[in-house]
PDB file of N, CA and C in Angstrom:
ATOM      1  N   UNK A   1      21.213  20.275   1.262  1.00  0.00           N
ATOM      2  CA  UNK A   1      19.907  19.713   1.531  1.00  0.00           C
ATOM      3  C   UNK A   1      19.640  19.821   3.029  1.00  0.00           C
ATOM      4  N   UNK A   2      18.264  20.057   3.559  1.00  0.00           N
ATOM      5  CA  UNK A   2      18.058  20.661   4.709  1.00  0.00           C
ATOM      6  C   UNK A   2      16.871  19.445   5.641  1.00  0.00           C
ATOM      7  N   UNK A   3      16.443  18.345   4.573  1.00  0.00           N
ATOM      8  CA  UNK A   3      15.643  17.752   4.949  1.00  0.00           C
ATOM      9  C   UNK A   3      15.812  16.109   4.100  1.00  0.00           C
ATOM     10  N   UNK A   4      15.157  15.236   4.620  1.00  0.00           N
ATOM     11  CA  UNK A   4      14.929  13.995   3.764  1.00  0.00           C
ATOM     12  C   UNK A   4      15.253  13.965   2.195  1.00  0.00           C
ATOM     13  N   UNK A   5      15.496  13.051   1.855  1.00  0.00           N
ATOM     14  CA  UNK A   5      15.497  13.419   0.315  1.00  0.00           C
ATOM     15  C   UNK A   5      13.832  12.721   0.040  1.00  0.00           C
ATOM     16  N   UNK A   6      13.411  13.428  -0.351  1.00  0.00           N
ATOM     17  CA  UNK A   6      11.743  12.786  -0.730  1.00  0.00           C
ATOM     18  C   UNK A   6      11.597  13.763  -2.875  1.00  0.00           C
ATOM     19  N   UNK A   7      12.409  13.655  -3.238  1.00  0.00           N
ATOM     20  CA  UNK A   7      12.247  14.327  -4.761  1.00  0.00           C
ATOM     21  C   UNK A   7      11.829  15.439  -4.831  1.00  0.00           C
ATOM     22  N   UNK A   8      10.983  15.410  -5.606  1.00  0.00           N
ATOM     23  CA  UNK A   8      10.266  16.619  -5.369  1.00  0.00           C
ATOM     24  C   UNK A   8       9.316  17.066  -5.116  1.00  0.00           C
ATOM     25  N   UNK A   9       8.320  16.329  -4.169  1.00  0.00           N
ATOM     26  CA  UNK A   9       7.519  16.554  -2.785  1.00  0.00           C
ATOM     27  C   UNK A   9       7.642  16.987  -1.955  1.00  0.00           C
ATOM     28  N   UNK A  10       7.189  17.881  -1.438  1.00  0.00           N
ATOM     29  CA  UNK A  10       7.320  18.320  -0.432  1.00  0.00           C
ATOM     30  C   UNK A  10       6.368  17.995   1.164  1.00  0.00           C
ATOM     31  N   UNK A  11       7.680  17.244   1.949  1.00  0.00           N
ATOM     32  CA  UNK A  11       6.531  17.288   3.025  1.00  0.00           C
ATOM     33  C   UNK A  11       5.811  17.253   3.926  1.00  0.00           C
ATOM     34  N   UNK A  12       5.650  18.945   3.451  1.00  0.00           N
ATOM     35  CA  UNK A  12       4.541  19.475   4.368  1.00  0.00           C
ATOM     36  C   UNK A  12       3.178  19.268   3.927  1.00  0.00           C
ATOM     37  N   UNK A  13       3.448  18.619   1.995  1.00  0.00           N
ATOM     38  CA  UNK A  13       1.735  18.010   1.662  1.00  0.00           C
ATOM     39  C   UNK A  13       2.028  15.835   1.787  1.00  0.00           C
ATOM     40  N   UNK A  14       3.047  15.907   1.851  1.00  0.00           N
ATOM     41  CA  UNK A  14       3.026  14.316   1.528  1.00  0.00           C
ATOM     42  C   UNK A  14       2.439  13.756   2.643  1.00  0.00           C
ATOM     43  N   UNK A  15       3.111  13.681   3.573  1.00  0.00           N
ATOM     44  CA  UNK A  15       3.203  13.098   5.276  1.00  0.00           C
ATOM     45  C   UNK A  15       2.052  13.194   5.523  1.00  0.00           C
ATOM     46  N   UNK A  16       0.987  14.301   5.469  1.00  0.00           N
ATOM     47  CA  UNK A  16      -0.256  14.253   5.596  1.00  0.00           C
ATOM     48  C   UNK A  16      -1.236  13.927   4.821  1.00  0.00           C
ATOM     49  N   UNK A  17      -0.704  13.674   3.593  1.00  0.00           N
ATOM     50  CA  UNK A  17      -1.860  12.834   2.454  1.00  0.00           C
ATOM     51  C   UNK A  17      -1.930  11.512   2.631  1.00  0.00           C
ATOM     52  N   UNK A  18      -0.501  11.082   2.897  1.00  0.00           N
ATOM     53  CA  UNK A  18      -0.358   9.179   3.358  1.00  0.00           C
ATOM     54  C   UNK A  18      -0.881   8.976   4.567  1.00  0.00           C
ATOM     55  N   UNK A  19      -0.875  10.217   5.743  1.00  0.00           N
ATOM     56  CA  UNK A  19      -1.628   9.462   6.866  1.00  0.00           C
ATOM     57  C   UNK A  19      -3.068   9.850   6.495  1.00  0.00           C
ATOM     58  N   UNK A  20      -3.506  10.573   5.810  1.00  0.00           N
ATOM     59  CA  UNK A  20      -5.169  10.290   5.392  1.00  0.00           C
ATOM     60  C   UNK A  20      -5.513   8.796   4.778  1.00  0.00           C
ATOM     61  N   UNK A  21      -4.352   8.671   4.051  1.00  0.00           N
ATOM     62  CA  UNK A  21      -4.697   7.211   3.293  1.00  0.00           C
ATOM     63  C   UNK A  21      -4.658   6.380   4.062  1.00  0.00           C
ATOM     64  N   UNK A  22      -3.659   6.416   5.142  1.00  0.00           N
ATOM     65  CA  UNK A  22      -3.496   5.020   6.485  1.00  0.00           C
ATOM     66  C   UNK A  22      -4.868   5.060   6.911  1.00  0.00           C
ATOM     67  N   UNK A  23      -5.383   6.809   7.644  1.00  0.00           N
ATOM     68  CA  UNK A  23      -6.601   6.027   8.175  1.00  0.00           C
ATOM     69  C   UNK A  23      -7.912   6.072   7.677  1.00  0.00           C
ATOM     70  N   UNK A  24      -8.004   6.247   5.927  1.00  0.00           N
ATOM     71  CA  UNK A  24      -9.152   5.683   5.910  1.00  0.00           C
ATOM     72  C   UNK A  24      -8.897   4.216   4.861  1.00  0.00           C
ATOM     73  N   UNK A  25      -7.868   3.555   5.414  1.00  0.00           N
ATOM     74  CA  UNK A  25      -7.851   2.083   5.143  1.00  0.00           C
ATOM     75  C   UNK A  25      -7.312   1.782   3.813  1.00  0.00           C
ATOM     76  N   UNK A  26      -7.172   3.074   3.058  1.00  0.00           N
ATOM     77  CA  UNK A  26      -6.445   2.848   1.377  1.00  0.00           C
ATOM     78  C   UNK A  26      -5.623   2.315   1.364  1.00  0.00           C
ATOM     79  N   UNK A  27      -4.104   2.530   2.278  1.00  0.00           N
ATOM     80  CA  UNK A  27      -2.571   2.492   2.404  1.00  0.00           C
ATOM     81  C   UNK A  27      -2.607   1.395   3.432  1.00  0.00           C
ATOM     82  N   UNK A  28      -2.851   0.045   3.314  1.00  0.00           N
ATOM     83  CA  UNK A  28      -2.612  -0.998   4.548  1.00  0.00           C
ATOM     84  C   UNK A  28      -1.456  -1.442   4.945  1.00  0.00           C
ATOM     85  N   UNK A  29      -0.962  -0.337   5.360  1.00  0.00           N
ATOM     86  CA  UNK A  29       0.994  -0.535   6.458  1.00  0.00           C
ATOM     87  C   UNK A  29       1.073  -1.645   7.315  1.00  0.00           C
ATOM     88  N   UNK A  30      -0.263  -1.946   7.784  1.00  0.00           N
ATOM     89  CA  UNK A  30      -0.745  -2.764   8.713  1.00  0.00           C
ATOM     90  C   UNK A  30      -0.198  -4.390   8.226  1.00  0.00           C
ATOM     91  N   UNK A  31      -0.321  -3.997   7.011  1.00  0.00           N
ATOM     92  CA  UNK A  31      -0.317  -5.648   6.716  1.00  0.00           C
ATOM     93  C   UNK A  31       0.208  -5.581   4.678  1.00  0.00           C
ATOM     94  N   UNK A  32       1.065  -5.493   5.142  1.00  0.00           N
ATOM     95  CA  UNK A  32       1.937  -5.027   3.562  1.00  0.00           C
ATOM     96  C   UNK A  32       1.809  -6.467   2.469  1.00  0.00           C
ATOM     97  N   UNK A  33       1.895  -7.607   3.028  1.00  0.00           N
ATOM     98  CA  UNK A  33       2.238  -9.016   2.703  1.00  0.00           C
ATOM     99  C   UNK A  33       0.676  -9.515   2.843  1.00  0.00           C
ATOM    100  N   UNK A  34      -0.235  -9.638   1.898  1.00  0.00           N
ATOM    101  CA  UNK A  34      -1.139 -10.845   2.173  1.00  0.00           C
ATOM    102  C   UNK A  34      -1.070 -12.080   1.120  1.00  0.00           C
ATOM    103  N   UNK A  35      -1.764 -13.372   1.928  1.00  0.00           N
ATOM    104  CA  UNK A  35      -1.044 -14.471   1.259  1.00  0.00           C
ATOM    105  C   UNK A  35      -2.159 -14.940   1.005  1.00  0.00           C
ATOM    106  N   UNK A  36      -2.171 -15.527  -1.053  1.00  0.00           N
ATOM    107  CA  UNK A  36      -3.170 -16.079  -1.452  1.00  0.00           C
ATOM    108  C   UNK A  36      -3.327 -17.605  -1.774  1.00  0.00           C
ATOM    109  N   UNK A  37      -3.731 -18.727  -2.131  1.00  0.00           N
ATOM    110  CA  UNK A  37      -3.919 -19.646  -2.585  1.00  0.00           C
ATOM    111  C   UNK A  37      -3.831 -19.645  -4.041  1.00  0.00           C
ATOM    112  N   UNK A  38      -2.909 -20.306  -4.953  1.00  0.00           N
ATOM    113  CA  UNK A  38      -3.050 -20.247  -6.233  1.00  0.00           C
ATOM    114  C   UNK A  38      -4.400 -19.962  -6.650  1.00  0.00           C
ATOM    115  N   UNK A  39      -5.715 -20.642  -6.150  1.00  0.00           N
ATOM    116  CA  UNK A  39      -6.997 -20.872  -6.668  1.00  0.00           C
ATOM    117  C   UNK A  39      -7.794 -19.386  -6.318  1.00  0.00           C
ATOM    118  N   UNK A  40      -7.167 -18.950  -5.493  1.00  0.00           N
ATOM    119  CA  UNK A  40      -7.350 -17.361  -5.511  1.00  0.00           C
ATOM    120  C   UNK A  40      -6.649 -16.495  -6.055  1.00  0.00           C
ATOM    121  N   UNK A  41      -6.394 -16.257  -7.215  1.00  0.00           N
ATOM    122  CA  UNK A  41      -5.070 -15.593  -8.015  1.00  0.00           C
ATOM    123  C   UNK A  41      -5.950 -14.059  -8.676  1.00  0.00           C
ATOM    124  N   UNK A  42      -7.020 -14.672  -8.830  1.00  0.00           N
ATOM    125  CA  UNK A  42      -7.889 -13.585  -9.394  1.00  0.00           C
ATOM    126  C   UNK A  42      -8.567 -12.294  -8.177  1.00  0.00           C
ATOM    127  N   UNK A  43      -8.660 -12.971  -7.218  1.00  0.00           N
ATOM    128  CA  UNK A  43      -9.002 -11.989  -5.553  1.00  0.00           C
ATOM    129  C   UNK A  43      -7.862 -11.425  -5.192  1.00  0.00           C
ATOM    130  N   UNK A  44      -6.820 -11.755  -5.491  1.00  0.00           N
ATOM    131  CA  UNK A  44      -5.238 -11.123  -5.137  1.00  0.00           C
ATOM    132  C   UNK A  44      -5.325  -9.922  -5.674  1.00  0.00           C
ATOM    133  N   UNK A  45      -5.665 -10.461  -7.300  1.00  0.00           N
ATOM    134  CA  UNK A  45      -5.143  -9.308  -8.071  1.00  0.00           C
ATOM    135  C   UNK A  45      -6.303  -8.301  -7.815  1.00  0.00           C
ATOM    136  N   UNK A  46      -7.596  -8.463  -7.844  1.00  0.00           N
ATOM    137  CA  UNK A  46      -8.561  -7.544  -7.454  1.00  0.00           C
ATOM    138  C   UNK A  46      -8.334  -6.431  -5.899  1.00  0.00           C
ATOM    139  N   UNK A  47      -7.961  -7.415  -5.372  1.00  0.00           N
ATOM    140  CA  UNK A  47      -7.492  -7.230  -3.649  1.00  0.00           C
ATOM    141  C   UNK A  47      -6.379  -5.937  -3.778  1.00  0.00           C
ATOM    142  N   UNK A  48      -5.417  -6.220  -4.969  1.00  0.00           N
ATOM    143  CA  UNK A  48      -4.177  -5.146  -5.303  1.00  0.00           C
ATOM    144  C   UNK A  48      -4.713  -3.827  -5.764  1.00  0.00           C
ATOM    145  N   UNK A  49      -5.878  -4.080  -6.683  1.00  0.00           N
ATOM    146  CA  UNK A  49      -5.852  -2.887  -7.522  1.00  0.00           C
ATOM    147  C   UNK A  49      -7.035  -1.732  -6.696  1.00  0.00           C
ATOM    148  N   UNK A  50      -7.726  -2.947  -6.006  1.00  0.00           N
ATOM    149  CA  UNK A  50      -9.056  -2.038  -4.709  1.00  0.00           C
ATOM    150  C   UNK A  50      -7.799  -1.551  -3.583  1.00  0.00           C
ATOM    151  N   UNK A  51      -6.544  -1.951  -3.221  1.00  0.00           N
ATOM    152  CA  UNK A  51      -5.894  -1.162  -2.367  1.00  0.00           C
ATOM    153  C   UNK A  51      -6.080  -1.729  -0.941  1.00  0.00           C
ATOM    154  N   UNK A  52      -6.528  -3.134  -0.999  1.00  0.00           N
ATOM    155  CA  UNK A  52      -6.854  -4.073   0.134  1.00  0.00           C
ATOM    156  C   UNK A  52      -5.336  -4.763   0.509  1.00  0.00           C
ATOM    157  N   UNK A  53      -4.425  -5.190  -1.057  1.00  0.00           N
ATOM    158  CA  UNK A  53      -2.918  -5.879  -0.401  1.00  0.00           C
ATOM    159  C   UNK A  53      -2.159  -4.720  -0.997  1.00  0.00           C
ATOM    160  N   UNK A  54      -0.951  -4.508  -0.704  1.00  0.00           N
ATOM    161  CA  UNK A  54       0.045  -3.909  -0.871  1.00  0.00           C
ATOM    162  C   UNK A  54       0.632  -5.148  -1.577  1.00  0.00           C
ATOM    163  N   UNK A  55       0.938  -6.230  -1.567  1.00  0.00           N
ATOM    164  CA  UNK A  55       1.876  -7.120  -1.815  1.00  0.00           C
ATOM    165  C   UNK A  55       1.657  -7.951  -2.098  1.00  0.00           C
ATOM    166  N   UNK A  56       0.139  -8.831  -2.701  1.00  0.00           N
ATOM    167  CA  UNK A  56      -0.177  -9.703  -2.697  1.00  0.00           C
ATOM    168  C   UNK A  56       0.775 -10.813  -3.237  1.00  0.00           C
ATOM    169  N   UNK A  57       0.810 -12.405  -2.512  1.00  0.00           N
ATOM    170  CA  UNK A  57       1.755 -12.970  -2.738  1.00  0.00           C
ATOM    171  C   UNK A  57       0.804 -14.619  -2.760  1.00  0.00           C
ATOM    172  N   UNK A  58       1.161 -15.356  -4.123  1.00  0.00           N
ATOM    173  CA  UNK A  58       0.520 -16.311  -4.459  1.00  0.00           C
ATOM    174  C   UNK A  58       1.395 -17.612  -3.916  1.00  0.00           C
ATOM    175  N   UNK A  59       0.528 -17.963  -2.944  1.00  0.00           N
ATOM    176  CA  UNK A  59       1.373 -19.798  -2.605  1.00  0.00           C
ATOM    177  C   UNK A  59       0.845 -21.352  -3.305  1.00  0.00           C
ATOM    178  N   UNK A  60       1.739 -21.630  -3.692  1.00  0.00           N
ATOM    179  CA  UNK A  60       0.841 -22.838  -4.559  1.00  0.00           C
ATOM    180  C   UNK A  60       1.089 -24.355  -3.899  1.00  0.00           C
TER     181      UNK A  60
END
């Protein structure tokens, strides 16, 4: 093996598809962990699937 183990991607297309996603705000590296209020459980999960949390995490 001559490089990363990344499967079977290659990349010379990956590395540059994820930093398209960093900067137009899809991929938020920035902030991997956002923290919800039980009474917000339903904006979390919306928040996850629009690509706003990476991680959404419910505090009660």
């Amino acid at each position: 093996m001559t490089g990363p183990p990344l499967g079977d991607a290659g990349t010379r297309a990956v590395i540059p598809a994820l930093v398209q996603l960093v900067r137009s705000g899809r991929l938020p590296v920035g902030r991997p962990i956002s923290h919800y209020p039980f009474d917000d459980i339903d904006r979390a999960a919306q928040d996850m699937v629009a690509g706003k949390a990476i991680e959404p995490v419910i505090t009660f």
